[in-house]
Protein backbone atom coordinates (compact mmCIF):
# COMPACT_ATOMS: atom_id res chain seq x y z
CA UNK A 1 -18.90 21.78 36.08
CA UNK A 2 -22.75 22.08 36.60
CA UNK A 3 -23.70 20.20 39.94
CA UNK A 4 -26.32 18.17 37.29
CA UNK A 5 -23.36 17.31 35.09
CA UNK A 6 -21.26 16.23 38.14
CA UNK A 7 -23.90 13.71 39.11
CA UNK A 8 -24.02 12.07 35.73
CA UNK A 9 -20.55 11.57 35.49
CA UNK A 10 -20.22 10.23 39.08
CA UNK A 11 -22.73 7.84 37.65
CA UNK A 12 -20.86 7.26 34.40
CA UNK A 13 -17.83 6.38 36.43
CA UNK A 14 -19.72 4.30 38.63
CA UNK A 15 -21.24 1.78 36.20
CA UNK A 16 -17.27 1.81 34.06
CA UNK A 17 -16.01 0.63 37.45
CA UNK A 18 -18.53 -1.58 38.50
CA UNK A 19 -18.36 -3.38 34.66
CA UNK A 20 -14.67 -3.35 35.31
CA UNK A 21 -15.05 -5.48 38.49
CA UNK A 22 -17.54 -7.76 37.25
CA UNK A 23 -16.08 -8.53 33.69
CA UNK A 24 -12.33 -6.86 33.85
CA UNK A 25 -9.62 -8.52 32.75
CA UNK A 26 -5.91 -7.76 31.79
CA UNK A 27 -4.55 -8.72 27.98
CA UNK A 28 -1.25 -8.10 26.95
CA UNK A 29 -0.68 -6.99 23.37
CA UNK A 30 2.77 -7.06 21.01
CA UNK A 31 5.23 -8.74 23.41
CA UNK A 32 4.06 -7.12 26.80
CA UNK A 33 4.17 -3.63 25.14
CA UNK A 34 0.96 -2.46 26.29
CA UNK A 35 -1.52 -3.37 28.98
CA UNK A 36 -5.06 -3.34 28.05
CA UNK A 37 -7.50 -2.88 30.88
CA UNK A 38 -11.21 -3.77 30.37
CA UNK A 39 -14.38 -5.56 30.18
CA UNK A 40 -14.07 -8.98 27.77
CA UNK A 41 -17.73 -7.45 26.30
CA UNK A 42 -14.67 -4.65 25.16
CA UNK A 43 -12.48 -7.07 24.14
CA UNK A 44 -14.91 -9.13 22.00
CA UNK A 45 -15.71 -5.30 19.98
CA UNK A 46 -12.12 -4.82 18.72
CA UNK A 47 -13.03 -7.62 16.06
CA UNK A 48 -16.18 -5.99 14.65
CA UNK A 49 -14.00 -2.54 14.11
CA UNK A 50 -13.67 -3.02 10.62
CA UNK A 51 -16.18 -1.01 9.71
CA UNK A 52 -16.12 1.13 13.07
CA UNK A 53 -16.07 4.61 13.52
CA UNK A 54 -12.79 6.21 15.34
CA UNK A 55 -12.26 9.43 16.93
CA UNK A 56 -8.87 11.14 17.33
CA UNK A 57 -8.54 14.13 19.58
CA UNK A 58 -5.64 16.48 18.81
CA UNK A 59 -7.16 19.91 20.06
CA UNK A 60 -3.25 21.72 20.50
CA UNK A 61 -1.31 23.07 17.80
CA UNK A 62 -0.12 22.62 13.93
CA UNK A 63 2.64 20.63 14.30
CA UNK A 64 0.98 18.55 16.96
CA UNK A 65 -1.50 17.35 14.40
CA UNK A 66 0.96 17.08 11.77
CA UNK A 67 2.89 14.61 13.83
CA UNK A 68 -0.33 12.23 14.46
CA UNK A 69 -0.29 11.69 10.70
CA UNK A 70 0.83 8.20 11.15
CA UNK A 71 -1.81 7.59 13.57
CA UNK A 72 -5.10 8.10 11.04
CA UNK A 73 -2.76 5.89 8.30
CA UNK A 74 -2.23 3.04 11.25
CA UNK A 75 -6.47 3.52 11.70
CA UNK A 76 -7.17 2.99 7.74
CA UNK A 77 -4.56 0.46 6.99
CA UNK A 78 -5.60 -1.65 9.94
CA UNK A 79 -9.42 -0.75 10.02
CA UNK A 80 -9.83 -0.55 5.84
CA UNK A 81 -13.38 -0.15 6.15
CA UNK A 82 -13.62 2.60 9.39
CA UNK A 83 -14.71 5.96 9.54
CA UNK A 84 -12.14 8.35 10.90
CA UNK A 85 -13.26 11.71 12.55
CA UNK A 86 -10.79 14.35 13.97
CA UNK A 87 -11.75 16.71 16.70
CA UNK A 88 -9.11 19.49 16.02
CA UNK A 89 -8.40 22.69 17.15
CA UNK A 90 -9.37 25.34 15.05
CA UNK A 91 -5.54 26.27 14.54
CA UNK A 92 -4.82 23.03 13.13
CA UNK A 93 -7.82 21.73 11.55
CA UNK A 94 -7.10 22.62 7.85
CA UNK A 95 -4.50 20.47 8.06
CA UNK A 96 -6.65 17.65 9.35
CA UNK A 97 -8.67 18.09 6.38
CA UNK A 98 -5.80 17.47 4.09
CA UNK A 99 -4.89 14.08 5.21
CA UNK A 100 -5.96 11.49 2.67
CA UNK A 101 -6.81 9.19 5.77
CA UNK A 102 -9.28 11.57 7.50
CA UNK A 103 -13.09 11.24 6.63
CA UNK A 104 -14.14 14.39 9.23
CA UNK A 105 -13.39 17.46 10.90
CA UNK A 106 -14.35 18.43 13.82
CA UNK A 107 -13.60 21.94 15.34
CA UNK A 108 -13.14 22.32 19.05
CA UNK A 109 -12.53 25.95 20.18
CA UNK A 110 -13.20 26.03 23.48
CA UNK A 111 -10.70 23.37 23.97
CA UNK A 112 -7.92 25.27 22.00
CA UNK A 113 -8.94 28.45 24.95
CA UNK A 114 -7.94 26.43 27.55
CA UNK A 115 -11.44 26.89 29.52
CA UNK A 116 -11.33 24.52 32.61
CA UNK A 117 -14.75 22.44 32.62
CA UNK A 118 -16.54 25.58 30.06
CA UNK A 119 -18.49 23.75 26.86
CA UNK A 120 -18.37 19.89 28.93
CA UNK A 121 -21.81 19.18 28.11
CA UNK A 122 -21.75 20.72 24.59
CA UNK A 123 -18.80 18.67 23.27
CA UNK A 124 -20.45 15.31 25.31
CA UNK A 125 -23.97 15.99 23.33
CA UNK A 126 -21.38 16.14 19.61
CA UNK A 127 -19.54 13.47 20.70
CA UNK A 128 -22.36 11.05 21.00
CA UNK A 129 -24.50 12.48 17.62
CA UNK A 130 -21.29 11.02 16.02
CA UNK A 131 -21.89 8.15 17.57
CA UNK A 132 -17.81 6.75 17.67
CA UNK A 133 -16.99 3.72 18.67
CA UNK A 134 -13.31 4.43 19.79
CA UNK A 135 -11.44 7.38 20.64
CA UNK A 136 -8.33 7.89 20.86
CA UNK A 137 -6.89 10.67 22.96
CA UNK A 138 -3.71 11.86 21.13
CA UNK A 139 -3.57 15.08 23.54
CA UNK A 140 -4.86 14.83 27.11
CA UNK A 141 -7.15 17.51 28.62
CA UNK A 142 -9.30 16.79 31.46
CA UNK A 143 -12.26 17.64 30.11
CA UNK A 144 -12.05 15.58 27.03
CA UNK A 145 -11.67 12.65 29.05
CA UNK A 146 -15.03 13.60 30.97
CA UNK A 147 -16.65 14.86 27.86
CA UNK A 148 -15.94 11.31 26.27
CA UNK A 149 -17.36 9.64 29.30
CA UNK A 150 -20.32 11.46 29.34
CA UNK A 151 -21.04 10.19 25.33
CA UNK A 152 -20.83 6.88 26.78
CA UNK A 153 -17.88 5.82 23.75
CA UNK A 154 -17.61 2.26 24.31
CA UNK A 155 -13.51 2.26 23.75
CA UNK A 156 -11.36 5.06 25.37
CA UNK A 157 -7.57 4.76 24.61
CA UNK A 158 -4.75 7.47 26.23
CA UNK A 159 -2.25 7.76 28.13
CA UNK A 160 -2.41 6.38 32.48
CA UNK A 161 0.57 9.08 32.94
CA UNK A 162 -2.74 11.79 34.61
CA UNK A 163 -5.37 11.43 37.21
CA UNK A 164 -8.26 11.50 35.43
CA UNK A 165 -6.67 8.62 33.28
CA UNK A 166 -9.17 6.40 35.41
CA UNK A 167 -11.60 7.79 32.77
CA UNK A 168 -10.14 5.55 30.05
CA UNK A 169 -11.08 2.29 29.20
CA UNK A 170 -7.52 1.67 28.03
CA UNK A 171 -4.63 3.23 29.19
CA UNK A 172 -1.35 2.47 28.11
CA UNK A 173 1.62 2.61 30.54
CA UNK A 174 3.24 6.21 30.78
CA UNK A 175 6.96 5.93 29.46
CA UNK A 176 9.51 6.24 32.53
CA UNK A 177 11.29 9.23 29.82
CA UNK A 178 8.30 10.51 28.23
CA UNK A 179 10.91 13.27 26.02
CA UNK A 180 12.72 10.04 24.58
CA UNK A 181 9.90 8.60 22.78
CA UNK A 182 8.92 10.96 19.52
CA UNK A 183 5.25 12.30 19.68
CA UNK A 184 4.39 10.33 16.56
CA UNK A 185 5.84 6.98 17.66
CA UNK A 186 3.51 7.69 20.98
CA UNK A 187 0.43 8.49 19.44
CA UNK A 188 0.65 5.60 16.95
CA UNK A 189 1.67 3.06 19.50
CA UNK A 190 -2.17 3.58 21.17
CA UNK A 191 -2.99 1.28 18.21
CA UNK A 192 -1.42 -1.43 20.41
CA UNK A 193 -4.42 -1.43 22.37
CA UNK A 194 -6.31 -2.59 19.70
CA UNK A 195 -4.18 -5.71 19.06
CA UNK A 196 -2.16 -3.57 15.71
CA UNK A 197 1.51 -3.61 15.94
CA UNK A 198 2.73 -0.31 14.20
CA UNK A 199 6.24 0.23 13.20
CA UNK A 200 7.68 4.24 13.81
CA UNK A 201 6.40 6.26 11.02
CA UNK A 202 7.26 9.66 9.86
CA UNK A 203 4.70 12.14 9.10
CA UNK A 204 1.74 11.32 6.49
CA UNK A 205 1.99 12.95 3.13
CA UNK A 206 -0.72 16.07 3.35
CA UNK A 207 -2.67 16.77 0.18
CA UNK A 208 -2.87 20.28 -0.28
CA UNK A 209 -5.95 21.59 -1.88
CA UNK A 210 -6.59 22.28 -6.11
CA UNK A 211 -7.15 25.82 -5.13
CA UNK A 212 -4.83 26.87 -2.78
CA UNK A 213 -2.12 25.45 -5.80
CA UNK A 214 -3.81 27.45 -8.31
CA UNK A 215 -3.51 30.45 -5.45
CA UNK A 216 0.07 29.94 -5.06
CA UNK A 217 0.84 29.72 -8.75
CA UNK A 218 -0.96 32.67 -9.75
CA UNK A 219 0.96 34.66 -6.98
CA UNK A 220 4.25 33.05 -7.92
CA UNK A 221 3.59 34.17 -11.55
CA UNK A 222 3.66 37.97 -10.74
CA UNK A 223 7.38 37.33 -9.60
CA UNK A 224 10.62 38.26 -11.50
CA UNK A 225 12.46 34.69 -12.69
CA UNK A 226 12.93 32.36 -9.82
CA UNK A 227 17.31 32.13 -8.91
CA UNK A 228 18.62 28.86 -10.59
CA UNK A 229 18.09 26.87 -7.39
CA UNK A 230 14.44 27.52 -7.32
CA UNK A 231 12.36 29.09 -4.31
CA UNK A 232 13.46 29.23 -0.58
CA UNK A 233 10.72 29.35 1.53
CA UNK A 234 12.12 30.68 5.43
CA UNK A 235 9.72 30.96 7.93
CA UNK A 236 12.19 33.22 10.61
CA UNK A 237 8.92 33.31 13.81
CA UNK A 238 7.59 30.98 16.31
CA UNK A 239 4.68 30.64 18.86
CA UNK A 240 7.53 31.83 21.60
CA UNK A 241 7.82 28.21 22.96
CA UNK A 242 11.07 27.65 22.12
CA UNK A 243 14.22 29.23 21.62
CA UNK A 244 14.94 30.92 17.92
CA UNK A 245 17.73 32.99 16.57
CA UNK A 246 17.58 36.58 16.06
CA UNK A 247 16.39 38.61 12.98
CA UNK A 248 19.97 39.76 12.53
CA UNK A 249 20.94 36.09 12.30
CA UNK A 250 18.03 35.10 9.73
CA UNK A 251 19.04 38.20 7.64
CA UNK A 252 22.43 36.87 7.01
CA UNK A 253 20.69 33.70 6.04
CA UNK A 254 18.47 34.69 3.51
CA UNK A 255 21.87 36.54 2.22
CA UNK A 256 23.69 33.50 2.22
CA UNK A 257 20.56 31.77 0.11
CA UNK A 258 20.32 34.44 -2.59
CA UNK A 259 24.26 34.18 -3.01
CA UNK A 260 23.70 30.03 -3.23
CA UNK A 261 21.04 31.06 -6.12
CA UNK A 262 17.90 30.96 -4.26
CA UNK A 263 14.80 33.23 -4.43
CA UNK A 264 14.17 33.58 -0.97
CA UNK A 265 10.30 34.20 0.57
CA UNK A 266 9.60 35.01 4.12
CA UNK A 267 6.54 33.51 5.65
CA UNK A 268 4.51 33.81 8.58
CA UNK A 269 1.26 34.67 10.73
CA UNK A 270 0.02 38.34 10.75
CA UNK A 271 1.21 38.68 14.37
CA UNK A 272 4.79 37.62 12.38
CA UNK A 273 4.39 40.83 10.37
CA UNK A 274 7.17 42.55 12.22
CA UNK A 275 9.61 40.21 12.94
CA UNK A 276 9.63 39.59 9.01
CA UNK A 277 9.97 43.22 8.19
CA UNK A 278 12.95 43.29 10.87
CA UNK A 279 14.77 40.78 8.41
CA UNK A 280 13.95 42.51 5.23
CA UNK A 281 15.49 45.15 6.60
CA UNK A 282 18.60 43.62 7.79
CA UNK A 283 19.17 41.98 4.66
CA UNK A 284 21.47 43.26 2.09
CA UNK A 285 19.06 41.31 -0.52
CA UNK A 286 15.13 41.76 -0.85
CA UNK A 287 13.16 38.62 -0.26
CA UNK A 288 9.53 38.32 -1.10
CA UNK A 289 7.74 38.51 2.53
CA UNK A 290 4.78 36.87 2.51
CA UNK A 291 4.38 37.02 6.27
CA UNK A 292 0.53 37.25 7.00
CA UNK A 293 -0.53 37.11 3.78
CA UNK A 294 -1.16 32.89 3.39
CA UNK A 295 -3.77 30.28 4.82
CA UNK A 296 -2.69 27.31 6.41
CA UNK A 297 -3.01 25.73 2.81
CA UNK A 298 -1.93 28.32 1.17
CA UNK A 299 1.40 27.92 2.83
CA UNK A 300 1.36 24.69 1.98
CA UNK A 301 0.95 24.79 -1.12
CA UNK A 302 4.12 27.54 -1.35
CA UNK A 303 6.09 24.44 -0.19
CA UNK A 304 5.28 22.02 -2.88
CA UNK A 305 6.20 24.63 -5.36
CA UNK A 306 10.04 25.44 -3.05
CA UNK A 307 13.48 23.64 -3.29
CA UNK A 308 14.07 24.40 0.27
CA UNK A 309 12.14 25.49 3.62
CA UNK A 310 14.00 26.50 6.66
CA UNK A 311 12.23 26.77 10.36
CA UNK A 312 12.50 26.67 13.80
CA UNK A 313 9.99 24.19 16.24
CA UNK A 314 7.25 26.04 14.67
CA UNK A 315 4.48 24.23 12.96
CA UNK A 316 5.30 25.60 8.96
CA UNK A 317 8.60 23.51 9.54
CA UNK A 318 6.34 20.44 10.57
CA UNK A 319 3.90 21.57 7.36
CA UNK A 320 7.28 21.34 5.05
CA UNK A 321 7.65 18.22 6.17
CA UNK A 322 4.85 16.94 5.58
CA UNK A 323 4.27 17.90 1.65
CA UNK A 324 7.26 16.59 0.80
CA UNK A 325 9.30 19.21 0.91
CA UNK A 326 13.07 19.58 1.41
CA UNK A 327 13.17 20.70 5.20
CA UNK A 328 16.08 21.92 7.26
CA UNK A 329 14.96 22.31 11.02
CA UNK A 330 16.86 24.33 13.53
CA UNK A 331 16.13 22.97 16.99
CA UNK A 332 17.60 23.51 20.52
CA UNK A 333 20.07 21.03 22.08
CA UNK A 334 16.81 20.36 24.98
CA UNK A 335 16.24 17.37 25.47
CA UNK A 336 12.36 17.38 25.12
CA UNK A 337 12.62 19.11 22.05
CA UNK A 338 13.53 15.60 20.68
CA UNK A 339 10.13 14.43 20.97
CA UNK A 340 9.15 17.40 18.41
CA UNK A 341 11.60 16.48 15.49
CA UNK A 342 9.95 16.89 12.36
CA UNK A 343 9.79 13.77 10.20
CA UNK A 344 9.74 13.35 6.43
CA UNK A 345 10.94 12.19 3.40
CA UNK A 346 13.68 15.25 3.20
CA UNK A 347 14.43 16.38 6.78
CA UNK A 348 17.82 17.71 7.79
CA UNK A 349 17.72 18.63 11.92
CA UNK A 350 20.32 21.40 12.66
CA UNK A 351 21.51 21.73 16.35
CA UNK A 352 23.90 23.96 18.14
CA UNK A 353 27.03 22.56 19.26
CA UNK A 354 27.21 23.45 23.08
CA UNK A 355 28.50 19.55 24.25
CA UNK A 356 25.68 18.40 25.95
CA UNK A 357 21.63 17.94 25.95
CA UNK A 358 20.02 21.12 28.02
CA UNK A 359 16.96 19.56 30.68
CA UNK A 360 16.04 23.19 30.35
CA UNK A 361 17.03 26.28 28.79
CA UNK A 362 18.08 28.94 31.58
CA UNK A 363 18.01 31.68 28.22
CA UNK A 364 20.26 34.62 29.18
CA UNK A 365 22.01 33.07 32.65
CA UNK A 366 23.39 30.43 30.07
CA UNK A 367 26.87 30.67 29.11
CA UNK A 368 25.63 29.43 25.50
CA UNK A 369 22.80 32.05 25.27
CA UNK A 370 21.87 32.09 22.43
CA UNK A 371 22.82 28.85 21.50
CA UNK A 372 20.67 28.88 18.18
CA UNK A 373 22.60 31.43 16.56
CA UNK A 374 26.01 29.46 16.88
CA UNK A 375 24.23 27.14 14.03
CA UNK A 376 26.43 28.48 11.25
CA UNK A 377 24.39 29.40 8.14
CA UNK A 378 26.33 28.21 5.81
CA UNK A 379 25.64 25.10 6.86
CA UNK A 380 21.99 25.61 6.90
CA UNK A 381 22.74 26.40 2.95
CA UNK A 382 24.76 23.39 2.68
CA UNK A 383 21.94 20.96 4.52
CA UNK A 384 19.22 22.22 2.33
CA UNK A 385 21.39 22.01 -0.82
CA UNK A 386 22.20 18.20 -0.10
CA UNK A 387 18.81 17.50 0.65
CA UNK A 388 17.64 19.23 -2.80
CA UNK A 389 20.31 17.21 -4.60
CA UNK A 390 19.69 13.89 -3.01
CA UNK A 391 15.72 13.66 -2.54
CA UNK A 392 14.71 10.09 -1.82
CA UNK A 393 11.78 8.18 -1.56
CA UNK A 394 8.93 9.02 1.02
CA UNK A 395 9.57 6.36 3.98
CA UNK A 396 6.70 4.05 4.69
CA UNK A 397 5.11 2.82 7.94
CA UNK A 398 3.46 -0.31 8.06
CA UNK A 399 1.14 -1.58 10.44
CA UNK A 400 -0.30 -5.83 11.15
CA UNK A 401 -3.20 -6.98 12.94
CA UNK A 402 -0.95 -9.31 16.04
């Protein structure tokens, strides 16, 4: 960081923790569930946020953002009157733009580069034209937390599991088993801090765009009559962060989905290209690949229009999820994959059977290697089939001022 910009937030730091010592106090909200650190001037605030204007970082991936959902409905329910900005990554911020709750964008890409202390100032000068009056830290990067500081935002909420916490005006107590607690129960429970107890929530209904549905059904026109169970939508890659089966293995499902009396289309990024040709040709029937050929909603609107999507922890499994759409995800028996879940209001969660909960995956030294493949799919056919049959009502999360 600049030795200019160094000095200024050795100052910023310097008058937080001097108001802290003069004026600090320590308020328990919602039965001792969160520890609120700060100035009673602070305090006094959280009762004129009515109308306030909130700031929610999530600068990581689709699914991440997907998952915070809950979070922006918790804001608007609680805060009817607030404005609600996002600063997003610019992976996942079309998605930010389709939640009903979310007022404004903003794109981050330095941030999603992972540059160190590069573009500090910049974001500090946006953060303060937008003048918020809280922020909320849903993911934690160092120099968000300075950035923040530096735009002198009266209310900063996160997690006092890092360091540079100190930088918060808020922090809420790290969990002793972070991987127990599911990523959207954590982000929404930094509404605590503002005196709103929010129940667990799955992820917000997304509303996908006129004109990527008009996209979608013109492309879906072009195609021979859909199989009598409508479209499958399988989306066979992921980023690489966690374990997946093989194309071989996703060939013999999209077989076992055309013989159920599905259409089956293949989706994914352009870098998916040839992973999703290695399943076409593997396949003993033709699906529709689509891989490289959709926007974010685009692909979302494919899944309003399916009777089944099938994924791995990959954010198009998340996206599913999130329009409503019957969802079967295959996860890894790790035990901080169950933070990552997806939630919904049709969500099957398919898991090897190895007899126990992996801490890590040791990939090929494991006996079980790969583990993801023993998932039979038939029974991938057989979850998604229920779920189509027995679609119930979207789940609701409600949230009260305590």
């Amino acid at each position: 960081m600049p030795r200019a910009a160094t000095a200024y937030a050795r100052r910023c730091l310097r008058d937080e923790l001097y108001g802290l010592g003069r004026q600090g106090e320590t308020r328990v909200f919602a039965d001792g569930d969160y520890t609120v650190v700060g100035s009673s001037r602070m305090h006094d605030s959280i009762s004129r946020l009515a109308a306030g204007r909130f700031m929610v970082t999530r600068t990581d991936r689709l699914g991440d953002m997907i998952l915070t959902g809950p979070l922006f409905d918790g804001i608007k329910q609680s805060f009817p009157r607030s404005h609600l900005t996002v600063l997003a990554s610019a992976v996942n911020a079309a998605v930010a733009g389709m939640h009903p709750a979310v007022d404004e964008v903003i794109v981050d890409g330095v941030e999603a580069r992972d540059s160190g202390w590069r573009g500090t100032l910049a974001l500090a000068r946006v953060l303060r034209r937008h003048r918020p009056d809280v922020i909320m830290f849903a993911n934690a990067k160092h120099r968000l937390a300075v950035a923040a500081l530096l735009a002198r935002i009266p209310i900063r909420i996160g997690s006092a599991r890092r360091l540079y916490s100190i930088l918060y005006t808020q922090r809420m107590p790290a969990s002793a088993e972070p991987d127990v607690v599911h990523e959207t129960d954590l982000t929404l429970s930094m509404l605590g801090a503002l005196g709103v107890d929010c129940k667990p929530g799955a992820a917000g209904r997304l509303q996908v765009p006129e004109a990527d549905r008009g996209f979608v059904d013109t492309l879906l026109a072009g195609l021979a009559a859909p199989g009598n169970k409508g479209l499958a939508v399988v989306h066979p890659s992921n980023s690489g962060n966690a374990l997946n089966a093989s194309t071989s293995w996703y060939a013999r499902l999209v077989d076992e989905l055309a013989e159920a009396g599905y259409t089956v289309v293949l989706t994914g990024t352009e870098a998916d290209r040839e992973h999703a040709a290695a399943v076409v040709e593997s396949a003993h029937y033709v699906p529709l690949d689509l891989s490289g050929r959709l926007s974010v909603g685009q692909l979302a609107a494919l899944h309003t229009r399916s009777s089944l999507c099938v994924g791995s922890s990959t954010g198009p499994t998340h996206l599913a999820a999130a329009v409503g759409a019957p969802t079967v995800g295959l996860y890894a028996p790790l035990s901080k994959q169950q933070k990552w879940l997806p939630r919904g209001a049709a969500v099957a969660v398919l898991q090897p059977e190895v007899g126990m909960t992996c801490p890590s995956c040791l990939g090929p030294r494991c006996r079980h290697y790969n583990c993801m493949e023993l998932i039979p799919t038939r029974d991938v056919v057989a979850a998604g089939t229920a779920l189509t049959e027995k679609m119930g009502s979207d789940p609701t999360q409600s949230c009260q001022k305590v």
